[in-house]
N, C-alpha and C. Protein backbone atom coordinates (compact mmCIF):
# COMPACT_ATOMS: atom_id res chain seq x y z
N UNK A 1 0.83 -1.20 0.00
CA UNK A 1 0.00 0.00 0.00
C UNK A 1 0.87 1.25 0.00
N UNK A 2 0.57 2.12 -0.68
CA UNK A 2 1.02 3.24 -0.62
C UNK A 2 0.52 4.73 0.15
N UNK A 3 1.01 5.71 0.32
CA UNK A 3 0.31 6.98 1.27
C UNK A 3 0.08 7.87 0.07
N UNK A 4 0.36 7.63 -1.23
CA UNK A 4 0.07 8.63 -1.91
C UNK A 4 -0.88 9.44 -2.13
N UNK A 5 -2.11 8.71 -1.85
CA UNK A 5 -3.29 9.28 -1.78
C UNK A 5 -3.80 10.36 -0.91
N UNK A 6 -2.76 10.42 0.18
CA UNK A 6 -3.07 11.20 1.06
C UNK A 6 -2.43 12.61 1.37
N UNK A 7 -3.01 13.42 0.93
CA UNK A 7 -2.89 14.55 0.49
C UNK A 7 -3.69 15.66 1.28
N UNK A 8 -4.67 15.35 2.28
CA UNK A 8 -5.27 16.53 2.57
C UNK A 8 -4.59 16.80 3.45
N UNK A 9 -4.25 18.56 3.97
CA UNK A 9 -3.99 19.21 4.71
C UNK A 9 -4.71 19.10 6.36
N UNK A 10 -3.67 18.66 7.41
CA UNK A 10 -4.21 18.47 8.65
C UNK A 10 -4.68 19.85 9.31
N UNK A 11 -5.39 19.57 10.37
CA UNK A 11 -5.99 20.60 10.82
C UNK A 11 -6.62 20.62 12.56
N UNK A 12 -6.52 21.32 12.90
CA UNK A 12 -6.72 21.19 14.32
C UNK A 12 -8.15 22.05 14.62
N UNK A 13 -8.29 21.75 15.82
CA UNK A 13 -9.41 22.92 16.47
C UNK A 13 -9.54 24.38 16.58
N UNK A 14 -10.11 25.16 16.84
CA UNK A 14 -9.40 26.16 17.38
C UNK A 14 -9.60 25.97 18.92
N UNK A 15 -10.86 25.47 19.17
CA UNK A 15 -10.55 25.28 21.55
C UNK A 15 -9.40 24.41 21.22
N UNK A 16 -9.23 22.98 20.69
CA UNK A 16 -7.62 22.52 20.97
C UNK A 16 -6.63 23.71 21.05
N UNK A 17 -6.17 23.70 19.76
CA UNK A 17 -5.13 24.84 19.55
C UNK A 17 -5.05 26.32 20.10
N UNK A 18 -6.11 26.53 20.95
CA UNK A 18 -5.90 27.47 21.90
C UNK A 18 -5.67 27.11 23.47
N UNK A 19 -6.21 25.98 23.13
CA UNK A 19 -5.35 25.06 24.75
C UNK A 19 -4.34 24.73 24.86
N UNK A 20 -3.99 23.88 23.58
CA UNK A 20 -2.87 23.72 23.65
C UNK A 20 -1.57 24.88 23.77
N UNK A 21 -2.11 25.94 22.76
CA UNK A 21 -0.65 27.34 23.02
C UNK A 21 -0.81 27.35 24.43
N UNK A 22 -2.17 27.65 25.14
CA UNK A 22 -1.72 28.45 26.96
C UNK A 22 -0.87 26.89 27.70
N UNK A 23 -1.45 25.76 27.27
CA UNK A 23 -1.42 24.87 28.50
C UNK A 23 0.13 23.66 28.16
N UNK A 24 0.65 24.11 27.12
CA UNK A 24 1.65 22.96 26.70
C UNK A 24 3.65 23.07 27.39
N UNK A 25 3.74 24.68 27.70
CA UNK A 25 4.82 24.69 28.68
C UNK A 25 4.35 24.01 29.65
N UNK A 26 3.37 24.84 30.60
CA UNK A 26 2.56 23.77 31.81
C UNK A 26 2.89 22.88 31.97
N UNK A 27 1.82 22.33 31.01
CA UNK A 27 2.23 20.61 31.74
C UNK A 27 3.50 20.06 31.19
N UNK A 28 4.05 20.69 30.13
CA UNK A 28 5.65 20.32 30.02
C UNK A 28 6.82 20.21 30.99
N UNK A 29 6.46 20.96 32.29
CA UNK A 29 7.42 21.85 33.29
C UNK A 29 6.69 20.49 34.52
N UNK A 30 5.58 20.87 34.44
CA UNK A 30 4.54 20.03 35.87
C UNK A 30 4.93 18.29 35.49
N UNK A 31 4.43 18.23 34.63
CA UNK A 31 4.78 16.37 33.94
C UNK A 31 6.03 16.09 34.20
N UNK A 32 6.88 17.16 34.03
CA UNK A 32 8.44 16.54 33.63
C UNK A 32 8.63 16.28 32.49
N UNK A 33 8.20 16.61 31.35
CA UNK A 33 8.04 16.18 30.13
C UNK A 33 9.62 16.39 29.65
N UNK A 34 10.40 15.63 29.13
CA UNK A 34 11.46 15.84 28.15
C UNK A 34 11.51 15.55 26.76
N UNK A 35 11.66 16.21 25.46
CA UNK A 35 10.88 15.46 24.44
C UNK A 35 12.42 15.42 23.57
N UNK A 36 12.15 14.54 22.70
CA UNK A 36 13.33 14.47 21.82
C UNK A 36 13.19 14.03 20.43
N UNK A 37 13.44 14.08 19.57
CA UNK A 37 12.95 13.51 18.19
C UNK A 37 11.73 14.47 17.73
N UNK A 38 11.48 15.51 17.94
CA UNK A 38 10.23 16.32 17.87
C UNK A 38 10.23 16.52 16.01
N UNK A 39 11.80 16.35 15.72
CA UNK A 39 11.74 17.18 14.34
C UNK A 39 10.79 16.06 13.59
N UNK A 40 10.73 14.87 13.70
CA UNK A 40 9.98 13.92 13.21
C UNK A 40 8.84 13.96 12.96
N UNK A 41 8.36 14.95 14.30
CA UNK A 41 6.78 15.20 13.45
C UNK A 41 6.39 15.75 12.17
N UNK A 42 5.39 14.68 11.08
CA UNK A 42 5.01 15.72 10.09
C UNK A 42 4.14 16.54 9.94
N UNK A 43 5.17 17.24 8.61
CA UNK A 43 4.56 19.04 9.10
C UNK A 43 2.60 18.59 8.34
N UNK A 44 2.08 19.82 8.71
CA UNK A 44 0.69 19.32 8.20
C UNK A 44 0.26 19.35 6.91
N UNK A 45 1.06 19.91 6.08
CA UNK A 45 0.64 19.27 4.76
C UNK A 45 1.22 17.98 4.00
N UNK A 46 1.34 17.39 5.59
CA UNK A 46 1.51 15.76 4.96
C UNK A 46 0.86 14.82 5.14
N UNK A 47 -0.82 15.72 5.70
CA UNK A 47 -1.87 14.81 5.58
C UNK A 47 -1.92 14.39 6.74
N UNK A 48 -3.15 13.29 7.60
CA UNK A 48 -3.12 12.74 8.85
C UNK A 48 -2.43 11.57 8.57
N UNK A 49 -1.83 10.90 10.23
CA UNK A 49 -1.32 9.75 10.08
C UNK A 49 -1.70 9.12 11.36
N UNK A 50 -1.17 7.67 11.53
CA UNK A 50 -1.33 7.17 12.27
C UNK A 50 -0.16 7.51 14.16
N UNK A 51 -0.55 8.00 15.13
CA UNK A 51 0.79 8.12 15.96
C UNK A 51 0.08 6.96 17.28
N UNK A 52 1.32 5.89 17.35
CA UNK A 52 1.27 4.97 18.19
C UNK A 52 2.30 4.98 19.52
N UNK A 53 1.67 4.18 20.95
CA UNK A 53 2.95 4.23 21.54
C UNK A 53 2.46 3.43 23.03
N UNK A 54 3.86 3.16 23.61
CA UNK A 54 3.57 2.18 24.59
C UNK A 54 2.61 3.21 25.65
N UNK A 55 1.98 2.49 26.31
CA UNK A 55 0.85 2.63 27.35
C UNK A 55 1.03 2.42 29.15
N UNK A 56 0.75 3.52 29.58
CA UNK A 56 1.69 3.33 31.08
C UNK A 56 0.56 4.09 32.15
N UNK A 57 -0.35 4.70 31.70
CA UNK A 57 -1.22 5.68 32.37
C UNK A 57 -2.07 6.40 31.97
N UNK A 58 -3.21 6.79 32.57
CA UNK A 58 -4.66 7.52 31.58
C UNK A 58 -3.43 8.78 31.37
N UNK A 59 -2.87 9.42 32.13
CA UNK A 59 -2.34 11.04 31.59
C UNK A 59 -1.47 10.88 30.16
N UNK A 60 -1.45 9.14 29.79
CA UNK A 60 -0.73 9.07 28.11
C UNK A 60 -0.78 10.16 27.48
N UNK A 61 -2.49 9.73 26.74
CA UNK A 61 -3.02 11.03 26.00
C UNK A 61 -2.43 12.54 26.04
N UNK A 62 -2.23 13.02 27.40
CA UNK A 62 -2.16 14.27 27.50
C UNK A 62 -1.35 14.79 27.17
N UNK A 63 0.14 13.56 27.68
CA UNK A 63 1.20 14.09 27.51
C UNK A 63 1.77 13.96 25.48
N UNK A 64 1.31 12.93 25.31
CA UNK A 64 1.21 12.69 23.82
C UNK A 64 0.84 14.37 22.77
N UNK A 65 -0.17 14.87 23.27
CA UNK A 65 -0.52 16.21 23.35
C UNK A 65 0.17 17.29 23.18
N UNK A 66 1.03 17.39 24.19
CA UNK A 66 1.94 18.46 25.18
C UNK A 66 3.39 18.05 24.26
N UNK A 67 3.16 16.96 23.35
CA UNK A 67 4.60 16.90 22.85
C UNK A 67 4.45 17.20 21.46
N UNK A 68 3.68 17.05 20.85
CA UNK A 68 3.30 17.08 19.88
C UNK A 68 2.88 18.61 19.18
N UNK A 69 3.37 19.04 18.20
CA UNK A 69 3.60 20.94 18.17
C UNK A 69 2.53 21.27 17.30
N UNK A 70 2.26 20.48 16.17
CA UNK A 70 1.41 20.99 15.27
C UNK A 70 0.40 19.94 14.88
N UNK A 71 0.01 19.02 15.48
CA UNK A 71 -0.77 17.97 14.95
C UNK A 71 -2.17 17.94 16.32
N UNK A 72 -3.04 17.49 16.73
CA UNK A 72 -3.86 17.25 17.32
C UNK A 72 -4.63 15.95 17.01
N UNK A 73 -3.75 14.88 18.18
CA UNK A 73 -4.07 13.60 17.66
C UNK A 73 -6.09 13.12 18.91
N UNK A 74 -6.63 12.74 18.01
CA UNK A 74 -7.60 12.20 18.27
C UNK A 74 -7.63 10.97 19.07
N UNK A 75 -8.29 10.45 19.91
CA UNK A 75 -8.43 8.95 20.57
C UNK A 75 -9.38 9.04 21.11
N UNK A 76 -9.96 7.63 21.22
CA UNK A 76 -11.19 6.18 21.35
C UNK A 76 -10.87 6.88 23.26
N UNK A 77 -12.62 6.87 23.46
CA UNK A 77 -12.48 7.15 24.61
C UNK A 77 -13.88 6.25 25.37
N UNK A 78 -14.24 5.81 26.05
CA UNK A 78 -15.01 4.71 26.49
C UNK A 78 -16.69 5.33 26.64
N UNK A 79 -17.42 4.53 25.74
CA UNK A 79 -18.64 5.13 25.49
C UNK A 79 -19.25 6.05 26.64
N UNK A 80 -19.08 5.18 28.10
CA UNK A 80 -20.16 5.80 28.72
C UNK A 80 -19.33 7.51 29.68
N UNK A 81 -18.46 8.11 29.13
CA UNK A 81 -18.06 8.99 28.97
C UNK A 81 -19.07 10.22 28.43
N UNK A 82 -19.20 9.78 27.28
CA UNK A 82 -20.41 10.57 26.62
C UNK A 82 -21.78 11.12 26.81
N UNK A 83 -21.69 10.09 28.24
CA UNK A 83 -23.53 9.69 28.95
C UNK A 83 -23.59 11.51 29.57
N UNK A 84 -21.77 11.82 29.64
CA UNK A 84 -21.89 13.40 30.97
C UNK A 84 -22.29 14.40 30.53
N UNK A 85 -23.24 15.02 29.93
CA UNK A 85 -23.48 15.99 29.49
C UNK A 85 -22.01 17.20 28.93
N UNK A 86 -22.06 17.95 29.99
CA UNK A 86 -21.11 18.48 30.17
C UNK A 86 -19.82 18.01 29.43
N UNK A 87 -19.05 17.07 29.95
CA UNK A 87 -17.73 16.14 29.61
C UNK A 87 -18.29 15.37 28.32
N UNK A 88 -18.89 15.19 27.44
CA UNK A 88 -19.79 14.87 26.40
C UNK A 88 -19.39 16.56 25.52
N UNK A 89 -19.27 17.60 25.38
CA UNK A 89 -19.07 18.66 25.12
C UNK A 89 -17.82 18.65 25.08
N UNK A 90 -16.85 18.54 25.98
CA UNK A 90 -15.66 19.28 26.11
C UNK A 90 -14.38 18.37 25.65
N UNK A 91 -14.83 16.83 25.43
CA UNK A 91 -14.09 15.60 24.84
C UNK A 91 -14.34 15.76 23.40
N UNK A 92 -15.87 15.75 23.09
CA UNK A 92 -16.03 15.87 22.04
C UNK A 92 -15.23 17.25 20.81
N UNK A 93 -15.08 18.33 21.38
CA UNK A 93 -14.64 19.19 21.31
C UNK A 93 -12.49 19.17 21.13
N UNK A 94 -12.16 18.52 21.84
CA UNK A 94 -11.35 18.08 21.43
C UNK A 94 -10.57 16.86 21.29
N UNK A 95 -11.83 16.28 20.49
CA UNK A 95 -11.63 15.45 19.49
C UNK A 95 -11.02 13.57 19.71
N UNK A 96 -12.23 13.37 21.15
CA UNK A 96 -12.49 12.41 21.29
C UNK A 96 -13.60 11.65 20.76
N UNK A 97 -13.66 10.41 20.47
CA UNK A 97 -15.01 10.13 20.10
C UNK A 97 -14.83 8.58 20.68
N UNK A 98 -16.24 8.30 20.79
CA UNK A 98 -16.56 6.64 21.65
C UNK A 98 -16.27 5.72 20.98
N UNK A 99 -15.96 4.66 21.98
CA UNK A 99 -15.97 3.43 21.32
C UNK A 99 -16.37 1.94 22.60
N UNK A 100 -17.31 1.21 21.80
CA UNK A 100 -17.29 0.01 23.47
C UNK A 100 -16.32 -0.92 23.16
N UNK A 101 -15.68 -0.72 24.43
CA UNK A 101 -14.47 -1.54 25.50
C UNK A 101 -15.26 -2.74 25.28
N UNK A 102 -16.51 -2.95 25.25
CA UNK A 102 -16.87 -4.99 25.77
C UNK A 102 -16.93 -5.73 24.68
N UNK A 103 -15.56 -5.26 23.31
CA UNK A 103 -16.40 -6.03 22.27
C UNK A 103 -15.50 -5.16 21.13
N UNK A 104 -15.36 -5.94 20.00
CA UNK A 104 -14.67 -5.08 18.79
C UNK A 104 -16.08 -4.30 18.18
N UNK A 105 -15.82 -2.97 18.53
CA UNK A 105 -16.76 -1.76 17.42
C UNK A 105 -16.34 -1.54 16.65
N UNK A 106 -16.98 -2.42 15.38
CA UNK A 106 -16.39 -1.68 14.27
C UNK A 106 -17.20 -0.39 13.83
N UNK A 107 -17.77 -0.15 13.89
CA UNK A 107 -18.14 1.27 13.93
C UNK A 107 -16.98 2.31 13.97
N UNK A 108 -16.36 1.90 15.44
CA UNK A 108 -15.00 3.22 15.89
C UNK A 108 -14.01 2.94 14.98
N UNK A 109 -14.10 1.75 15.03
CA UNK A 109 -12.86 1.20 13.37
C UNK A 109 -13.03 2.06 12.41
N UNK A 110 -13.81 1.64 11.44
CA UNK A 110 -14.82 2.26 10.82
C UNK A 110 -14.46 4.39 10.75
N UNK A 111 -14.83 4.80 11.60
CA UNK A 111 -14.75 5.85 11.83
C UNK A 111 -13.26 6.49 12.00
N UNK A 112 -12.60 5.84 12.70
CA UNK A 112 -10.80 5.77 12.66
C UNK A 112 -10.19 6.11 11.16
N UNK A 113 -10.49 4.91 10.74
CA UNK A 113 -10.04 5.00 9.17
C UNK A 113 -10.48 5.89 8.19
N UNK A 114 -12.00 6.53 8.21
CA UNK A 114 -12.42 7.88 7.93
C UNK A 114 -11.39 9.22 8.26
N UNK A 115 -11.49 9.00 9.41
CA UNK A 115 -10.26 10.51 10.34
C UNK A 115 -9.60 10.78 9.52
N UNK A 116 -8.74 8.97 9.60
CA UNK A 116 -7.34 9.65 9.03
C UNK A 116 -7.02 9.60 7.35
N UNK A 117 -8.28 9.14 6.66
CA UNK A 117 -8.30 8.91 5.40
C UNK A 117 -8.68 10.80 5.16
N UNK A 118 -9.07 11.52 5.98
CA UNK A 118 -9.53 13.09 5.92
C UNK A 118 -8.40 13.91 6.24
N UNK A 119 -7.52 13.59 6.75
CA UNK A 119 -6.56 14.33 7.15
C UNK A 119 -6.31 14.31 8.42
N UNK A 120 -6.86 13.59 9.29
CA UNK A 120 -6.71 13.41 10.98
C UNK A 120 -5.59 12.70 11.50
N UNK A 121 -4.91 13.32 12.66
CA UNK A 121 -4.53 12.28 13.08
C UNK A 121 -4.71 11.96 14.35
N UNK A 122 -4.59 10.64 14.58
CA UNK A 122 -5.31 9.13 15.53
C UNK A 122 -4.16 9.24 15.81
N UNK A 123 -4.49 8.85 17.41
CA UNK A 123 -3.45 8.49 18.68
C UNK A 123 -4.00 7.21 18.71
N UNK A 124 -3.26 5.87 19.05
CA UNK A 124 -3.72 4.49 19.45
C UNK A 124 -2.59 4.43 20.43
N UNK A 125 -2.58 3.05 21.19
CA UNK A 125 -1.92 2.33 21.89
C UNK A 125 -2.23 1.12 21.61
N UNK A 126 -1.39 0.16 21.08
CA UNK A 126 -1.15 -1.01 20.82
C UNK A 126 -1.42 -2.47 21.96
N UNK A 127 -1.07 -2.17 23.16
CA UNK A 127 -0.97 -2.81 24.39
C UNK A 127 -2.43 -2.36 24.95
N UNK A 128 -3.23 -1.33 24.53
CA UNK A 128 -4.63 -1.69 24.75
C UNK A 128 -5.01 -1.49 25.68
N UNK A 129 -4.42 -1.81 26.69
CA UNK A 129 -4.56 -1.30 28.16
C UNK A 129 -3.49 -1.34 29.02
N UNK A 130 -3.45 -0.42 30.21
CA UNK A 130 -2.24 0.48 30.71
C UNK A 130 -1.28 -0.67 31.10
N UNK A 131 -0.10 -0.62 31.12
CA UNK A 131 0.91 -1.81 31.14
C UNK A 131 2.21 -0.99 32.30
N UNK A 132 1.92 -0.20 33.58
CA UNK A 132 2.36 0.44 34.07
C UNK A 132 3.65 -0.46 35.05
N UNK A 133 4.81 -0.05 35.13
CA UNK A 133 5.90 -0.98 35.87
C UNK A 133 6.30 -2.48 34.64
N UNK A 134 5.47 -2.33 33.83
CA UNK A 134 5.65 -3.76 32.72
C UNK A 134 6.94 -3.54 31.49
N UNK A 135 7.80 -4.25 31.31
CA UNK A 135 8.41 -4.37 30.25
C UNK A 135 7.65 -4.26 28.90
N UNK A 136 7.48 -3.35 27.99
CA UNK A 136 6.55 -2.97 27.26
C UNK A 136 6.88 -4.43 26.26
N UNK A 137 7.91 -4.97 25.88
CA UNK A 137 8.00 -6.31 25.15
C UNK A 137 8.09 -7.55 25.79
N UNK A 138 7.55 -6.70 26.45
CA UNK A 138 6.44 -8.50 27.60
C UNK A 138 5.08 -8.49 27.64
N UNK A 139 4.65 -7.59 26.89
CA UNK A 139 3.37 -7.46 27.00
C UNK A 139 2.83 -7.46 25.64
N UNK A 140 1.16 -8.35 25.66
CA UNK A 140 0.91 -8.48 24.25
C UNK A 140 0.04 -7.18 23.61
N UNK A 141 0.39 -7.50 22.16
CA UNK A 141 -0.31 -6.53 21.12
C UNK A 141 -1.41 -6.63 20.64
N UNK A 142 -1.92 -5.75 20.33
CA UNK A 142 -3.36 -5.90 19.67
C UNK A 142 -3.26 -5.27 18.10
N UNK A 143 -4.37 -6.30 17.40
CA UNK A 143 -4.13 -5.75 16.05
C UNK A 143 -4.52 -4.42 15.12
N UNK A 144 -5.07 -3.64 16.02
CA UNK A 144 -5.94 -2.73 15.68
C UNK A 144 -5.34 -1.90 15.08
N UNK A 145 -3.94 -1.28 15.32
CA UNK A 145 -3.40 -0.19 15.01
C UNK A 145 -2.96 -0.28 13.34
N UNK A 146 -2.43 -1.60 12.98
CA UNK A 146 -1.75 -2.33 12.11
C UNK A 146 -3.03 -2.36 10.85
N UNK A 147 -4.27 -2.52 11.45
CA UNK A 147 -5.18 -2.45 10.51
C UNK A 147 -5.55 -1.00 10.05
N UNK A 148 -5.93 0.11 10.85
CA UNK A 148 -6.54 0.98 10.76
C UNK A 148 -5.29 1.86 9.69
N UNK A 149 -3.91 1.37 9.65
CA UNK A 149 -3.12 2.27 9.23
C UNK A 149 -3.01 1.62 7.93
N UNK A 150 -3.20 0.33 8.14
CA UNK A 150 -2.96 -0.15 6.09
C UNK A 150 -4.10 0.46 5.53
N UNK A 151 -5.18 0.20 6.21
CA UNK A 151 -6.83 0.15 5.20
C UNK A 151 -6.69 2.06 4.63
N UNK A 152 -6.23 2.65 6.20
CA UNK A 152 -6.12 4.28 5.43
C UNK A 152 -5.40 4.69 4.68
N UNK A 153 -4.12 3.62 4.44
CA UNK A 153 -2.62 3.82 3.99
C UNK A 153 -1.97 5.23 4.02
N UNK A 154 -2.39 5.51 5.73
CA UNK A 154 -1.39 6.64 6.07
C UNK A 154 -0.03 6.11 6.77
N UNK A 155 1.20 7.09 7.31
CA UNK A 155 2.06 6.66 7.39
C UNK A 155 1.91 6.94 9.51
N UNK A 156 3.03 5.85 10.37
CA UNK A 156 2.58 5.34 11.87
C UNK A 156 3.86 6.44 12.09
N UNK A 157 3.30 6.84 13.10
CA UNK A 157 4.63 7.52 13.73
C UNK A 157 4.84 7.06 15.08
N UNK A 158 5.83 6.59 15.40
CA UNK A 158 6.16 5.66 17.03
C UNK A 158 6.35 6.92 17.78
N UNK A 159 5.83 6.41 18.94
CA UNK A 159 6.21 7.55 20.06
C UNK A 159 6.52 6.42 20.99
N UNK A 160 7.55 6.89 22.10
CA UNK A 160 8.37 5.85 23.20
C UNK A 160 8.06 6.60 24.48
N UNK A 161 7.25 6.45 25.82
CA UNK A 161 7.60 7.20 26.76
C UNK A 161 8.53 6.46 27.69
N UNK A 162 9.67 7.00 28.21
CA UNK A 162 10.52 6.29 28.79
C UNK A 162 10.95 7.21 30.46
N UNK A 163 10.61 5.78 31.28
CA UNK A 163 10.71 6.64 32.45
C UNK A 163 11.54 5.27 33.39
N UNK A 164 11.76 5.22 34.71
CA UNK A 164 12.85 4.87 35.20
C UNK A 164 12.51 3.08 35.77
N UNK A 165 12.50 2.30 35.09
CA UNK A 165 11.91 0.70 35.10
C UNK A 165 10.43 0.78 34.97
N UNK A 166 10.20 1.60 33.91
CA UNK A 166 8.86 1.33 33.15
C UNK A 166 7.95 1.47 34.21
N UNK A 167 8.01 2.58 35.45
CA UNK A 167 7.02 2.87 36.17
C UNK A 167 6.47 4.12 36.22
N UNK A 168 5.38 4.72 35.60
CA UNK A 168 5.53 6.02 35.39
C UNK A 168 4.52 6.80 37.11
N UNK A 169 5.24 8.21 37.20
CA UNK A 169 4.75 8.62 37.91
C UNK A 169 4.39 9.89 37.97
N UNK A 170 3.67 10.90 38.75
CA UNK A 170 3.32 12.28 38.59
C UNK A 170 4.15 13.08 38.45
N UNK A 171 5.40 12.84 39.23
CA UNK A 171 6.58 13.86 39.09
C UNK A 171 7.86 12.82 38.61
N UNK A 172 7.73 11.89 37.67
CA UNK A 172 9.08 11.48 37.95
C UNK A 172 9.11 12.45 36.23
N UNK A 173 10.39 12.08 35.87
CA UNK A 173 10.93 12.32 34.63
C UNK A 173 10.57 11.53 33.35
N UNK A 174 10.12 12.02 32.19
CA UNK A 174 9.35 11.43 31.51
C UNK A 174 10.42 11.68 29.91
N UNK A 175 10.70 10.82 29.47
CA UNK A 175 11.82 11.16 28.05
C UNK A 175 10.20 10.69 26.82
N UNK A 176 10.08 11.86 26.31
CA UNK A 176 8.98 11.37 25.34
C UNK A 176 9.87 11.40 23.83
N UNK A 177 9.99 10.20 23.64
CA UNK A 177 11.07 9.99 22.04
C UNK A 177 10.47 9.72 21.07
N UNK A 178 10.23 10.71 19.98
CA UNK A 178 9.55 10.77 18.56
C UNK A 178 10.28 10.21 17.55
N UNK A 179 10.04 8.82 17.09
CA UNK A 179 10.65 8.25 16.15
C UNK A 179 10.76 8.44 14.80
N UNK A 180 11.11 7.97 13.55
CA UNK A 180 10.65 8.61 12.41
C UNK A 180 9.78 7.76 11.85
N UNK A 181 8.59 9.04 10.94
CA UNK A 181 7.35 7.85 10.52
C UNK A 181 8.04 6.27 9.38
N UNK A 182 7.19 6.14 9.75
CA UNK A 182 6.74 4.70 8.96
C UNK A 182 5.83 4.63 7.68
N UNK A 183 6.10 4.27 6.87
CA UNK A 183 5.46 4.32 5.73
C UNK A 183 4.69 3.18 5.61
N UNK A 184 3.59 3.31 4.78
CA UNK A 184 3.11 1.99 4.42
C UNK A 184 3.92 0.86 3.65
N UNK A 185 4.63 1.55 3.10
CA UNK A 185 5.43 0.78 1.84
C UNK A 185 6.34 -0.37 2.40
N UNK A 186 7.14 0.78 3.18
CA UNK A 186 7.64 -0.37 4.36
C UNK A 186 7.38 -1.13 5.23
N UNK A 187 5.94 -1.70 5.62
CA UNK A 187 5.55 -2.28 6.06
C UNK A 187 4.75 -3.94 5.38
N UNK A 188 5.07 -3.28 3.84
CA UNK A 188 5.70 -4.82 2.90
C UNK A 188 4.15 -5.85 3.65
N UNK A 189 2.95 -5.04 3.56
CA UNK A 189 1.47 -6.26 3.58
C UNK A 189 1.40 -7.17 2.56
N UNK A 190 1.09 -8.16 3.11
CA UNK A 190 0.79 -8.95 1.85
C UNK A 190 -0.61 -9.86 2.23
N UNK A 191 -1.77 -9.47 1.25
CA UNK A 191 -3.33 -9.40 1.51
C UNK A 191 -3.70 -11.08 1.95
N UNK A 192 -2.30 -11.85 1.22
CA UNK A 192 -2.83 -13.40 0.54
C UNK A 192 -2.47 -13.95 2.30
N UNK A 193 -1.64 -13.38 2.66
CA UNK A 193 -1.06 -14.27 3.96
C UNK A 193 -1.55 -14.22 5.04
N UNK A 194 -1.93 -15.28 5.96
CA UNK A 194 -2.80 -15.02 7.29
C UNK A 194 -1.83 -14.41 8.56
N UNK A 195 -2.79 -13.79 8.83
CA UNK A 195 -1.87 -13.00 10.26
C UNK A 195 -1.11 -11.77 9.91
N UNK A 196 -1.35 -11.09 9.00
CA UNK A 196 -0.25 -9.86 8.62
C UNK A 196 -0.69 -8.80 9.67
N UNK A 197 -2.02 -8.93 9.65
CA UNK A 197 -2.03 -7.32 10.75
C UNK A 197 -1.30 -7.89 12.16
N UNK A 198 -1.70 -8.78 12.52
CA UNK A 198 -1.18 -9.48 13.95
C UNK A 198 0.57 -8.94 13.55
N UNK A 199 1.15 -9.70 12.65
CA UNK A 199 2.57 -9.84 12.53
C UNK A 199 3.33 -7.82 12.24
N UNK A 200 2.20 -7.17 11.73
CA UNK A 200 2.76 -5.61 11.26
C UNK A 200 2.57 -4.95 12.85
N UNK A 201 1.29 -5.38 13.11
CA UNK A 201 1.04 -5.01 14.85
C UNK A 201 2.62 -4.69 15.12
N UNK A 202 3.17 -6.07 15.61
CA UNK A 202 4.72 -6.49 16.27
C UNK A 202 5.33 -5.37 16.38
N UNK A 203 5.09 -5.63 14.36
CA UNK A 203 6.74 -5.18 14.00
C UNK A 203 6.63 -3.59 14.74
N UNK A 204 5.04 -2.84 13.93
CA UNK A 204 5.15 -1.44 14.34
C UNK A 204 5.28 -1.19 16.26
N UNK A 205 4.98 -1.76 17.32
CA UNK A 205 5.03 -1.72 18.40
C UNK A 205 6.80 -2.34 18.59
N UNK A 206 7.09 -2.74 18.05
CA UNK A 206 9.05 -3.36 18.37
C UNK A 206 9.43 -2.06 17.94
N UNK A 207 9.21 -1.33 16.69
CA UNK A 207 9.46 0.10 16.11
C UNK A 207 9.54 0.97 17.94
N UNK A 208 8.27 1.14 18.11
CA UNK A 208 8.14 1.78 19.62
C UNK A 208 9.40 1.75 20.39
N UNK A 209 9.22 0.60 20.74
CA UNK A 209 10.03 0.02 21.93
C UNK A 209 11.60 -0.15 22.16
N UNK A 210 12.08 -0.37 20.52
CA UNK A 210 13.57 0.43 20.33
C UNK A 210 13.96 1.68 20.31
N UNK A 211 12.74 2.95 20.24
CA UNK A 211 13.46 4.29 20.75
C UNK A 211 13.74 4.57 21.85
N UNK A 212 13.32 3.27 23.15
CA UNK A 212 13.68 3.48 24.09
C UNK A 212 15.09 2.60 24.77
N UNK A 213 15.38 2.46 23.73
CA UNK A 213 16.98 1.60 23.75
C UNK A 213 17.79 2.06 24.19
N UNK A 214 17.74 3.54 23.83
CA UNK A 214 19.26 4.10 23.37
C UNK A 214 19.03 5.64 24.79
């Protein structure tokens, strides 16, 4: 598969992108945030893509956010979220949308691959649920990410958060390492063979997990 197709210009909110300018030193300074590899992000007329990364704590998202300069990545947030009136407004707003936890929705699938086939880009986590104090390659993958990024054939960008024996905490020190994207091309699918999303899953989550090597 190729990304050629993908051509529309990304685009953010304006409540995001006005939260984000006041609130992204903040929690940069408060988190401990250290970021590195930033130049990796692409710029926005390179269309939405897929950005993946190991999973350690609900404040992921935020900090994923706070590192990230010009993109406003979207993520699956648990239906009955939506039930809050209020918090139903202010998720929605920047640019959460539901999905049910008890069961594959393809619907949110579905809708994922829309985003980023429009120019969006999708935040996932691979490990699916929080894997906090865990060796991130001890822990299993899910295929979701691997699918949603061939079917859109946008390109994955790894993100690594690396903190001190994979335990993350409110104040410890947080190294957020931006890898370089991933193309579809290089990810070499092949439609005929069983298990490719399972096996691209891997590869793109091993991608992750070596920026925190070094």
């Amino acid at each position: 598969m190729s990304d050629k197709k993908q051509k529309k210009p990304r685009r953010r909110s304006r409540l995001y992108a006005a939260l984000h300018f006041l609130l992204k030193w903040p929690l940069r300074g408060l988190c401990r945030l250290h970021r590195t590899g930033t130049e990796n992000e692409p710029t926005p007329d390179r269309g939405g893509y897929l950005v993946i990364c190991n999973h350690l704590t609900w404040a992921d998202p935020i900090y994923l956010c706070a590192t990230l300069e010009h993109s406003q990545p979207h993520f699956m947030a648990k239906r009955e979220l939506f039930k809050i009136p209020l918090l139903n407004v202010l998720i929605r707003a920047l640019g959460a949308y539901p999905v049910n936890r008890g069961g594959a929705d393809v619907g949110a699938i579905k809708h994922t691959i829309s985003m980023l086939e429009d120019g969006l880009v999708v935040g996932m986590f691979p490990q699916g649920h929080r894997q906090n104090g865990k060796n991130p390659r001890s822990t299993k993958v899910k295929s979701g990410a691997a699918l949603v990024a061939l079917k859109a054939g946008v390109p994955v960008l790894p993100v690594f958060i690396k903190v001190k024996n994979n335990r993350s905490r409110f104040l410890c020190r947080k190294e957020i390492i931006v890898g370089a994207p991933i193309t579809p091309d290089e990810l070499q699918f092949n439609p005929d063979e069983a298990g490719e999303y399972q096996r691209i899953a891997e590869y793109l989550f091993e991608r992750v997990c070596s920026l925190g090597d070094h």
